[in-house]
C-alpha atoms as a PDB file:
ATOM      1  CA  UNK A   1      61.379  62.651  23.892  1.00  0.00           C
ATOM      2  CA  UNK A   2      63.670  65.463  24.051  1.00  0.00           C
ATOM      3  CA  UNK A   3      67.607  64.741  24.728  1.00  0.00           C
ATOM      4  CA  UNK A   4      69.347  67.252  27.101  1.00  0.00           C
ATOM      5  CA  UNK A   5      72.618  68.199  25.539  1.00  0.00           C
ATOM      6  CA  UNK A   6      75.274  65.808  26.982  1.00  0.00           C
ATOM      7  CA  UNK A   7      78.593  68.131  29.183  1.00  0.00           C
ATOM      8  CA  UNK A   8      81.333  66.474  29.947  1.00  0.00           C
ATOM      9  CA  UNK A   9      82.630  66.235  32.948  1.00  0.00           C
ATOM     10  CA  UNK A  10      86.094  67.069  34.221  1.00  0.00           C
ATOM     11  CA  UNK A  11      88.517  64.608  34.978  1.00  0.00           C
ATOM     12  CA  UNK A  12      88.984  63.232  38.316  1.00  0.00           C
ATOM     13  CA  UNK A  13      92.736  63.154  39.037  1.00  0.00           C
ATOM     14  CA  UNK A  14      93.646  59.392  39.774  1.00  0.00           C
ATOM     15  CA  UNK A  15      96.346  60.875  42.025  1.00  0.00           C
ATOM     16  CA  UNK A  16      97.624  63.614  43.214  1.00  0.00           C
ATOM     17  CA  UNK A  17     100.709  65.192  41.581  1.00  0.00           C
ATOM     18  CA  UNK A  18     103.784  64.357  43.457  1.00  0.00           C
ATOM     19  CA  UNK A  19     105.809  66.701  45.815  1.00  0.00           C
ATOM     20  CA  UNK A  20     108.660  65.069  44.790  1.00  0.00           C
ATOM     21  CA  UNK A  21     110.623  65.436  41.593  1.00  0.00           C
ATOM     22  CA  UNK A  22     109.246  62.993  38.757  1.00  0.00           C
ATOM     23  CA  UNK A  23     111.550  60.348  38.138  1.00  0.00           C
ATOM     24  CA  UNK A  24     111.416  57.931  35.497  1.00  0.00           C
ATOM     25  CA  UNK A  25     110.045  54.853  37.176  1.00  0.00           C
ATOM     26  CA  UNK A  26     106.987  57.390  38.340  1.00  0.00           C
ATOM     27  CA  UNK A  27     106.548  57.608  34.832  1.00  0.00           C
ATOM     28  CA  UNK A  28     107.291  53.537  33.801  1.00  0.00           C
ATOM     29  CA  UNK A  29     104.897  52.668  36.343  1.00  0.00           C
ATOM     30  CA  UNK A  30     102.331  54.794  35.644  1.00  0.00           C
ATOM     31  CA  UNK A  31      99.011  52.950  35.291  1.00  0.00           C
ATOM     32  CA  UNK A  32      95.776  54.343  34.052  1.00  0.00           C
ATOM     33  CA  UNK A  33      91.783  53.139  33.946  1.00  0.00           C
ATOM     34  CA  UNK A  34      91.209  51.033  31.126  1.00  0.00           C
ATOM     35  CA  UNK A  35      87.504  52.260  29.590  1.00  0.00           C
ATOM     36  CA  UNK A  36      85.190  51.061  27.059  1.00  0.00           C
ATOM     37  CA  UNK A  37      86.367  53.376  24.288  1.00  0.00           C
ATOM     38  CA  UNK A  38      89.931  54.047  25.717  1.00  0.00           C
ATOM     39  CA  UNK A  39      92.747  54.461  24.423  1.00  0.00           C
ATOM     40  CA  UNK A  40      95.362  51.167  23.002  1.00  0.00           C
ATOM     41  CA  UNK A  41      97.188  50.037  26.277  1.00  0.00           C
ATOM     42  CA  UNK A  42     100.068  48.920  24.443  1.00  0.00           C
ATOM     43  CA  UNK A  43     100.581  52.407  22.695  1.00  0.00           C
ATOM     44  CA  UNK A  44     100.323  54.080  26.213  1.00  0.00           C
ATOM     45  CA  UNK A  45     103.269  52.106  27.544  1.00  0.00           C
ATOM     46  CA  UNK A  46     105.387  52.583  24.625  1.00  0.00           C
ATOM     47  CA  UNK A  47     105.154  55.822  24.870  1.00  0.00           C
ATOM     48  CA  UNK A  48     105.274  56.283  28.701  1.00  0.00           C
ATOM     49  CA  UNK A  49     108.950  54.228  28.293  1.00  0.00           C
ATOM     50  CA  UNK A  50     109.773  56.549  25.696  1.00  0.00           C
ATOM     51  CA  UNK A  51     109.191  59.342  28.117  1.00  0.00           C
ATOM     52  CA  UNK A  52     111.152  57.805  30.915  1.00  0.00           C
ATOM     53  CA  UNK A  53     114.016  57.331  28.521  1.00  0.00           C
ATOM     54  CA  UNK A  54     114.289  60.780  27.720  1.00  0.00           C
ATOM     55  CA  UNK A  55     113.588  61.928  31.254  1.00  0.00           C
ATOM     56  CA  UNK A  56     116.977  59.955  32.131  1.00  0.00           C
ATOM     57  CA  UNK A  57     118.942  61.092  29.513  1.00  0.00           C
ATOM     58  CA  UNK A  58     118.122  64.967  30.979  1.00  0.00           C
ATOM     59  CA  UNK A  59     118.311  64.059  34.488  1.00  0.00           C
ATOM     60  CA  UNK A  60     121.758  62.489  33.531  1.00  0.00           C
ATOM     61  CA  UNK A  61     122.563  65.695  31.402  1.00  0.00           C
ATOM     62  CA  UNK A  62     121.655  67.980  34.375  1.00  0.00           C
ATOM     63  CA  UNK A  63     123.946  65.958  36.989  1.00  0.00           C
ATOM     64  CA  UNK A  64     126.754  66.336  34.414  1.00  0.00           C
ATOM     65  CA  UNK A  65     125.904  69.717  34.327  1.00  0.00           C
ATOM     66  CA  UNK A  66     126.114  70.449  37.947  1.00  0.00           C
ATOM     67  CA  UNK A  67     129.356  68.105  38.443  1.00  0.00           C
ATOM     68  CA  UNK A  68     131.041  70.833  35.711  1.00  0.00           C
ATOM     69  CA  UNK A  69     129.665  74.035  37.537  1.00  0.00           C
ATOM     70  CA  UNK A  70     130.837  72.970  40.742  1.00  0.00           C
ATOM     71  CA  UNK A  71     134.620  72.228  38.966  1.00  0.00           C
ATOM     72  CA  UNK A  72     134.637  75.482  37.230  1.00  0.00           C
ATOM     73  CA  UNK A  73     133.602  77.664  40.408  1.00  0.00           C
ATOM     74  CA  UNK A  74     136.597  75.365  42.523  1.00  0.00           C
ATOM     75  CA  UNK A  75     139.062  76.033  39.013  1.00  0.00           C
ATOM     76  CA  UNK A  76     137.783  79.950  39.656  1.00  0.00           C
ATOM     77  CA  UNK A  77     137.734  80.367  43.490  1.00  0.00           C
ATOM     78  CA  UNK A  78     141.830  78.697  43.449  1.00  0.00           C
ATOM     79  CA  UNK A  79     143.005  81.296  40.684  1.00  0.00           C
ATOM     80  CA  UNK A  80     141.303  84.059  42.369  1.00  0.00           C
ATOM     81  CA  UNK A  81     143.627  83.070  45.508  1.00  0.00           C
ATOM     82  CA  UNK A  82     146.479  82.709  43.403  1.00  0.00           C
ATOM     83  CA  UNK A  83     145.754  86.020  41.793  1.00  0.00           C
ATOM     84  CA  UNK A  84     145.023  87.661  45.157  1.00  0.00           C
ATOM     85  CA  UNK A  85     148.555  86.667  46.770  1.00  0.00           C
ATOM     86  CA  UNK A  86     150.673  87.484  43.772  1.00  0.00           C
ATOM     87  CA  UNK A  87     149.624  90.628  43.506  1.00  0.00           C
ATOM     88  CA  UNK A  88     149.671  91.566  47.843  1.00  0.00           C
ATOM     89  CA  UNK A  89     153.728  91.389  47.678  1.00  0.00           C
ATOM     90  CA  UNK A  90     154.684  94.078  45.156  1.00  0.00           C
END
């Protein structure tokens, strides 16, 4: 009996990729198919937390981020005014 040469098939999405920005509960929650030879369920979720953790950490890096941009440009916009009426009365 002859074997026909096994090809794997591609992976069916479980769902779709989010619209939305991934946040770190997407990520916490995140649950996958369990199969016969699958990977160690407890391993998965350590490292899915692990992944959350550091998603936080640069979503709270990029707010802080923003929070100084928007300071700097108000700093820059006020001594651009102050620069702009000193020098109209000479």
């Amino acid at each position: 009996m002859t074997r026909r040469p096994h090809t794997p098939q591609p992976p069916t999405p479980v769902d779709p990729i989010p619209a939305a920005p991934l946040r770190p509960w997407h990520i916490r929650e995140r649950c996958f198919n369990i199969r016969r030879h699958g990977l160690d369920p407890v391993e998965i979720r350590a490292f899915l937390h692990r992944a959350a953790d550091e998603l936080t950490t640069a979503q709270a890096a990029l707010v802080a981020a923003q929070e100084e941009n928007v300071r700097i440009k108000n700093a820059l916009r006020a001594w651009q005014s102050a620069q702009s009426a000193s020098h109209r009365y000479r």
